[in-house]
Protein backbone atom coordinates (compact mmCIF):
# COMPACT_ATOMS: atom_id res chain seq x y z
CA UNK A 1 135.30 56.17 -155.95
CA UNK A 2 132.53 53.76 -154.87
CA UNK A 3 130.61 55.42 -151.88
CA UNK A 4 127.60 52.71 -151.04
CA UNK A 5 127.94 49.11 -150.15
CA UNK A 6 125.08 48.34 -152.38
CA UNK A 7 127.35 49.32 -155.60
CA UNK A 8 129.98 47.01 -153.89
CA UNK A 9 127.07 44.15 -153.53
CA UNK A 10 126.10 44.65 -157.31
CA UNK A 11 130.30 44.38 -158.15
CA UNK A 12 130.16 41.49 -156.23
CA UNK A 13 126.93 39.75 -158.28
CA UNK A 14 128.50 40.25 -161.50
CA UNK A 15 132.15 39.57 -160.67
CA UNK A 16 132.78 37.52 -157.82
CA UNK A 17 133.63 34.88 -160.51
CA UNK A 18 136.62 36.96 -161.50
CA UNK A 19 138.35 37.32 -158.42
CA UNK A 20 138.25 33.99 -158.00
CA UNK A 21 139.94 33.25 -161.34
CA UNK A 22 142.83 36.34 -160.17
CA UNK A 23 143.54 34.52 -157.17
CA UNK A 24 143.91 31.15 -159.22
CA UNK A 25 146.33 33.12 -161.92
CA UNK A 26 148.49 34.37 -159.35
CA UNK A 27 148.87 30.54 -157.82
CA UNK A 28 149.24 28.94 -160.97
CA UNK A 29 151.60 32.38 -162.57
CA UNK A 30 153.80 33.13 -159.51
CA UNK A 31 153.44 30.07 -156.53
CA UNK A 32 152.43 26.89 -157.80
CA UNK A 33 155.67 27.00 -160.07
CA UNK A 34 158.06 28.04 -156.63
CA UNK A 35 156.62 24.88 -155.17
CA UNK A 36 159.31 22.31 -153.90
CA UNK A 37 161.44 24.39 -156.32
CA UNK A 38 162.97 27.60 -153.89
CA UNK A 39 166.60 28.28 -154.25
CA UNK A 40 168.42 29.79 -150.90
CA UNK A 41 167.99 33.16 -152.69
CA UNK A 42 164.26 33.26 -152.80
CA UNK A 43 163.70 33.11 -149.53
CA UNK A 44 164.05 35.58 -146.83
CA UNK A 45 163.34 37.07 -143.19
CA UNK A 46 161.10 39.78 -142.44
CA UNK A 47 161.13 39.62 -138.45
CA UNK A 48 163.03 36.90 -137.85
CA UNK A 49 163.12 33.26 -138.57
CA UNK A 50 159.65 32.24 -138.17
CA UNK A 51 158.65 35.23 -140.09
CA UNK A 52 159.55 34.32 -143.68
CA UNK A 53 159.14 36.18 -147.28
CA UNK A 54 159.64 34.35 -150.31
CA UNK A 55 159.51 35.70 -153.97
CA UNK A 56 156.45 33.58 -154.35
CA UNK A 57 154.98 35.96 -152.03
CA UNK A 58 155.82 38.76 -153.55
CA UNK A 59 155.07 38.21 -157.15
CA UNK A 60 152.20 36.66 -156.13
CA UNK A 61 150.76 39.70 -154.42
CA UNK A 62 152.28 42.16 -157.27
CA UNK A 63 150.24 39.95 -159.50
CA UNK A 64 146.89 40.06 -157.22
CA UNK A 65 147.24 43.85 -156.43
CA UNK A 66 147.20 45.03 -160.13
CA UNK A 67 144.16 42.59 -160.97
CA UNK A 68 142.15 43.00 -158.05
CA UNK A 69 142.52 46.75 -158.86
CA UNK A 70 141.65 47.09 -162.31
CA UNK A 71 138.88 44.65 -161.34
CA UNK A 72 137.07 47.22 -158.40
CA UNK A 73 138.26 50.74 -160.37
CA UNK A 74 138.54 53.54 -156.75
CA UNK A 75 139.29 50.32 -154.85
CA UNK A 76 142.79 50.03 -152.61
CA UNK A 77 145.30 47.11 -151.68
CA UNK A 78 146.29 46.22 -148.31
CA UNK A 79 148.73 43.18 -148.95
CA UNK A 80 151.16 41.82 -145.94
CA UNK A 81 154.60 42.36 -148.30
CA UNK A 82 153.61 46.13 -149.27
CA UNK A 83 152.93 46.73 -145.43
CA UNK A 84 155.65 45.07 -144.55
CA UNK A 85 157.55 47.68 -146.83
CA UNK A 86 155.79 50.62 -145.92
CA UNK A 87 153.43 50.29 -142.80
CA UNK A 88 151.77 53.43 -143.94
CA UNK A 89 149.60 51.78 -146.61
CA UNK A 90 147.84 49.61 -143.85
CA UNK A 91 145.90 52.82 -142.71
CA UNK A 92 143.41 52.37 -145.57
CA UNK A 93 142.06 49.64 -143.70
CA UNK A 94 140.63 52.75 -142.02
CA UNK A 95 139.90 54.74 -144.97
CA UNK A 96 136.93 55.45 -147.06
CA UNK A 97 137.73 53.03 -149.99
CA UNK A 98 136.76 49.63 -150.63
CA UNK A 99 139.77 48.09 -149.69
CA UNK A 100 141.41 44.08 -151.17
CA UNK A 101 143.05 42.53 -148.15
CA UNK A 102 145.44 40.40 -149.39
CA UNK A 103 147.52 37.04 -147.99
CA UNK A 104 149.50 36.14 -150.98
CA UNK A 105 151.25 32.98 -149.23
CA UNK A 106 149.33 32.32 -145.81
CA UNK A 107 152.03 29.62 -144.03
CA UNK A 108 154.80 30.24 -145.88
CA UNK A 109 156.97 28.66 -143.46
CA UNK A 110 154.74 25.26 -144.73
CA UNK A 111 155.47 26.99 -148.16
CA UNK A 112 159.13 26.55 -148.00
CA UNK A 113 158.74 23.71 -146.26
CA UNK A 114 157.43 21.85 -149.12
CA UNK A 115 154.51 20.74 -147.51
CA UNK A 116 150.64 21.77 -148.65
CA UNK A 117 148.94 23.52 -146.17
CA UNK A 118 149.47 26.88 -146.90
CA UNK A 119 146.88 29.24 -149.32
CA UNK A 120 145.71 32.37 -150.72
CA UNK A 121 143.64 34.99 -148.58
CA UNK A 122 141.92 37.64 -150.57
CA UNK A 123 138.99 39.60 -148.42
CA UNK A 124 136.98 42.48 -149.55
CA UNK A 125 136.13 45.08 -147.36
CA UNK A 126 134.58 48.62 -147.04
CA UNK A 127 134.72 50.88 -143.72
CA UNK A 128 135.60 48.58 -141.55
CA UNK A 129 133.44 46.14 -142.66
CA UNK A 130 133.92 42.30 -144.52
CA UNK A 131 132.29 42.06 -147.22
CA UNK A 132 133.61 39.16 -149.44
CA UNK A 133 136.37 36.53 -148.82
CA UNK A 134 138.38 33.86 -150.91
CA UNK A 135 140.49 31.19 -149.09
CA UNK A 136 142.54 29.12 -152.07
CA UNK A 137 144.56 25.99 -151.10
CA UNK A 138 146.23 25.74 -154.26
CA UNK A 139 148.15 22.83 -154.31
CA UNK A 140 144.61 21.04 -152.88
CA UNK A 141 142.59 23.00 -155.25
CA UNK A 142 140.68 23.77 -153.05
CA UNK A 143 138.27 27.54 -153.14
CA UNK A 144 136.28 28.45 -150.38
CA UNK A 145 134.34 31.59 -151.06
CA UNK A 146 132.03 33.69 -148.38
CA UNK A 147 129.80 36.76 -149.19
CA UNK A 148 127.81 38.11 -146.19
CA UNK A 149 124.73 37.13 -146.16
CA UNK A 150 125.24 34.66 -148.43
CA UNK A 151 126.91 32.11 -147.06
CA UNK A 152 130.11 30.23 -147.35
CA UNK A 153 131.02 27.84 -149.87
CA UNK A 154 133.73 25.53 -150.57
CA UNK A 155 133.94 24.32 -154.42
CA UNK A 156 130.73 25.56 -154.45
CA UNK A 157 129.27 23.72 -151.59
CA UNK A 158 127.83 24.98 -148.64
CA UNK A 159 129.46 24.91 -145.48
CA UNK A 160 127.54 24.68 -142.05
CA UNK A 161 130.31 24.60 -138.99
CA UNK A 162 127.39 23.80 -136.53
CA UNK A 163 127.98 22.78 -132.84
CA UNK A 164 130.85 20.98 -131.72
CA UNK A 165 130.52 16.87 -130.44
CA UNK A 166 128.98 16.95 -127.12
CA UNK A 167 131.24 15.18 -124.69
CA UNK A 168 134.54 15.82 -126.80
CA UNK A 169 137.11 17.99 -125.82
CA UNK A 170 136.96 21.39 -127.77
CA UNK A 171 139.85 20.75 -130.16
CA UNK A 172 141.40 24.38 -130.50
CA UNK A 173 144.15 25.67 -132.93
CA UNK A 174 146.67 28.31 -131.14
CA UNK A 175 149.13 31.09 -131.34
CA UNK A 176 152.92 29.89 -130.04
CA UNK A 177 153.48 31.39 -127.20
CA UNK A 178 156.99 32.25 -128.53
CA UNK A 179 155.41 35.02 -130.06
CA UNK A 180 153.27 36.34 -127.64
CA UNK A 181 153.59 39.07 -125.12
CA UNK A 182 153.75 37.76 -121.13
CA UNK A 183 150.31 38.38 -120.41
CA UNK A 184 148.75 36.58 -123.56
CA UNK A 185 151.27 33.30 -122.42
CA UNK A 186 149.53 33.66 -118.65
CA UNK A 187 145.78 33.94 -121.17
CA UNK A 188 146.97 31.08 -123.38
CA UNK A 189 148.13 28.78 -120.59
CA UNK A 190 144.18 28.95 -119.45
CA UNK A 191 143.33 26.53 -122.50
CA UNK A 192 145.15 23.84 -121.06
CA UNK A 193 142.26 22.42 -118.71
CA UNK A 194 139.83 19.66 -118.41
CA UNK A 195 137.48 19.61 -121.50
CA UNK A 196 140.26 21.46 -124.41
CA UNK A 197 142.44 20.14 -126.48
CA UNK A 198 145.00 23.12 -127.74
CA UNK A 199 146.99 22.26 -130.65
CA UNK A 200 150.00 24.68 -132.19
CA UNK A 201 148.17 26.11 -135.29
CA UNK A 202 149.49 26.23 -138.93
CA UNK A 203 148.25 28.41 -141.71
CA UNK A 204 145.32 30.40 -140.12
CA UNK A 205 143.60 30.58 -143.16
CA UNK A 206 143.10 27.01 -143.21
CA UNK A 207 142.48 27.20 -139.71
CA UNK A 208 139.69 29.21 -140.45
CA UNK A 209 138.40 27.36 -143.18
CA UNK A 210 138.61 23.81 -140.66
CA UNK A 211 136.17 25.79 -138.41
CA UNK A 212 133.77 26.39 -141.26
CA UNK A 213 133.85 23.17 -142.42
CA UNK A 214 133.26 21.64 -139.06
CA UNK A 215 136.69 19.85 -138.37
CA UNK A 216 137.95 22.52 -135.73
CA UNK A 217 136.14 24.04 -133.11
CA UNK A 218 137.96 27.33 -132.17
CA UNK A 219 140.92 29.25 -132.96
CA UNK A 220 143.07 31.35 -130.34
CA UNK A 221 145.08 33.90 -131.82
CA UNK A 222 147.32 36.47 -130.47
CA UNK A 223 148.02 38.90 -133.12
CA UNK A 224 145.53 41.00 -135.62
CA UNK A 225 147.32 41.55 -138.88
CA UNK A 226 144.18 42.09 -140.97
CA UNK A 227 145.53 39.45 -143.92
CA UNK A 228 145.74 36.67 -142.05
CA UNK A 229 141.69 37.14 -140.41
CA UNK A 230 139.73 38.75 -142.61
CA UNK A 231 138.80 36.01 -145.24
CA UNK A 232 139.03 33.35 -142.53
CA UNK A 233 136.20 35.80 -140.09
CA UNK A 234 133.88 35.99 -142.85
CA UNK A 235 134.36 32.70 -144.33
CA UNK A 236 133.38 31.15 -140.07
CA UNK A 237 130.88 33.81 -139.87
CA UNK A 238 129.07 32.84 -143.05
CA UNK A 239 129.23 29.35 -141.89
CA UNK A 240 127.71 30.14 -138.84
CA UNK A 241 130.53 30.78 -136.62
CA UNK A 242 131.69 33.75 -134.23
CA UNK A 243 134.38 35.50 -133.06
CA UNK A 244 135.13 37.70 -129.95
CA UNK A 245 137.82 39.20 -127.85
CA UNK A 246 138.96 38.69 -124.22
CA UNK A 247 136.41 41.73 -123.77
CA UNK A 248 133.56 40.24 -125.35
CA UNK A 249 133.45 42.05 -128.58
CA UNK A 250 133.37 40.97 -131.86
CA UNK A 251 136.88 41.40 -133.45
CA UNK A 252 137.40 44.49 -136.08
CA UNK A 253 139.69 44.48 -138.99
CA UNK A 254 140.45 48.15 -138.30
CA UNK A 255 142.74 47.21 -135.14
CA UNK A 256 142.50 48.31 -131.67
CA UNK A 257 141.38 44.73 -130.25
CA UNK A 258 141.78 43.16 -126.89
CA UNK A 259 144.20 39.76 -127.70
CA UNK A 260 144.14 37.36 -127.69
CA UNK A 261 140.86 36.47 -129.68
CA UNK A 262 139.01 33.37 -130.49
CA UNK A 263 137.11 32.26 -133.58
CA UNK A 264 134.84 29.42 -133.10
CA UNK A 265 131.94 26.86 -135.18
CA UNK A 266 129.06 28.77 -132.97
CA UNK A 267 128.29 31.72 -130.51
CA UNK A 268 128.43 29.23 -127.23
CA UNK A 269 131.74 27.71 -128.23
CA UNK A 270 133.47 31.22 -128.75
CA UNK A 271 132.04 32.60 -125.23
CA UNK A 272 132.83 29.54 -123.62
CA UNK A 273 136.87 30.04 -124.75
CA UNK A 274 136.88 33.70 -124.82
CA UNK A 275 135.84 33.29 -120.58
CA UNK A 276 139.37 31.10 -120.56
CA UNK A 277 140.86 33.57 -121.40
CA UNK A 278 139.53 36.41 -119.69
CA UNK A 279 142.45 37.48 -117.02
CA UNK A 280 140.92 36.68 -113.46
CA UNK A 281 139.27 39.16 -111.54
């Protein structure tokens, strides 16, 4: 078992490289060849029909949790499809293990779709906190890597989210509110005012990776599954972005937050929507 961060930074120094190529494998192995090619029988409902399980996702995450294991030896997997078959396993996010956080299909509904914008999450994480992240857009080929306190990078370039246009309205990706609970609609209603521009978002993980690279201000989401946040968090953080909860605080992997949350390009823009939606009084 690995018991200090610091053996986790040296794993990270020496093979950072390959997880990255693992999470390529598993696209080009198990989803890249399921693209535009699903028959009726691959695909399936977890939750119901917005909530969709393919056997891209699946053998994509059987393929990442046996690599990304034998990569980090005392290391766990929390991957959405093993949760979703036992919810049991997702209490390692609490445990003392480094723990793989895995996203095998993020926007598999664009997945099945046919269209592009879907990816690969992998995050890295130890007691609760993020350590490493990799966002893949495979059919974009497009990597976007973060290690704290080292930045974020996308195909090896650094990204800076910086400040949003002065003068523009905060453009700002957003749960449905289909899928929300009554009082996060009456929270999400709040960002439709003078000076935001709420949009219905798609894959978070590219969400996440549109704040990093600049393109997005903020993110409103309303649920904390750890797969779909915890590269994205990192990857904004890295870039110089935030993220709080309607109470103010930063938002943990571990559970227990106040929803919804926002994600934003800098610590102003994130306060400024987390206030919106802040229940009056």
């Amino acid at each position: 078992m690995i018991e200090e961060t610091e053996t986790i930074d040296g794993f990270l120094a020496r093979r950072s490289a390959d997880v990255e190529e693992a999470v390529r494998e598993a696209a080009a192995q198990e989803i890249l060849p399921r693209f535009r090619r699903l028959a009726a029988h691959e695909v399936d409902q977890k939750s119901g029909p917005h909530d969709l399980v393919t056997d891209a996702d699946r053998l994509a995450e059987a393929y990442l949790t046996e690599a990304l294991g034998a990569l980090l030896p005392g290391s766990v997997v929390v991957g959405e499809e093993a949760v979703h078959a036992d919810p049991v396993t997702y209490e390692a996010l609490q445990g003392d293990a480094p723990v793989w956080i895995v996203d095998p299909v993020d926007g598999t509904r664009q997945f099945v779709r046919g269209e592009d914008g879907f990816c690969t999450l992998v995050a890295l994480a130890h007691r609760g906190v993020l350590l490493a992240s990799w966002t893949y857009a495979p059919v974009r080929d497009q990597l976007a890597v973060a290690l704290r306190g080292r930045g974020a990078f996308l195909d090896g370039e650094r990204l800076l989210a910086g400040p949003p246009t002065p003068g523009r309205d905060l453009a700002v990706a957003t749960s449905h509110p289909d899928y929300t609970t009554d009082g996060q609609k009456q929270a999400l209603r709040a960002l439709w005012t003078e000076g935001v521009a709420p949009r219905p978002c798609g894959s978070a993980g590219l969400e996440y990776l549109a704040i990093a690279r600049g393109e997005l201000d903020a993110t409103v989401f309303s649920w904390e599954a750890a797969w779909d946040h915890a590269a994205g968090l990192l990857l904004v953080e890295e870039a110089g972005g935030a993220h709080l909860t309607v109470d103010g605080e930063p938002f943990r992997i571990t559970g227990g937050n106040a929803l919804p949350f926002t994600t934003a390009r800098d610590t102003a823009t994130a306060h400024r929507v987390a206030e919106l939606l802040r229940p009056a009084g």
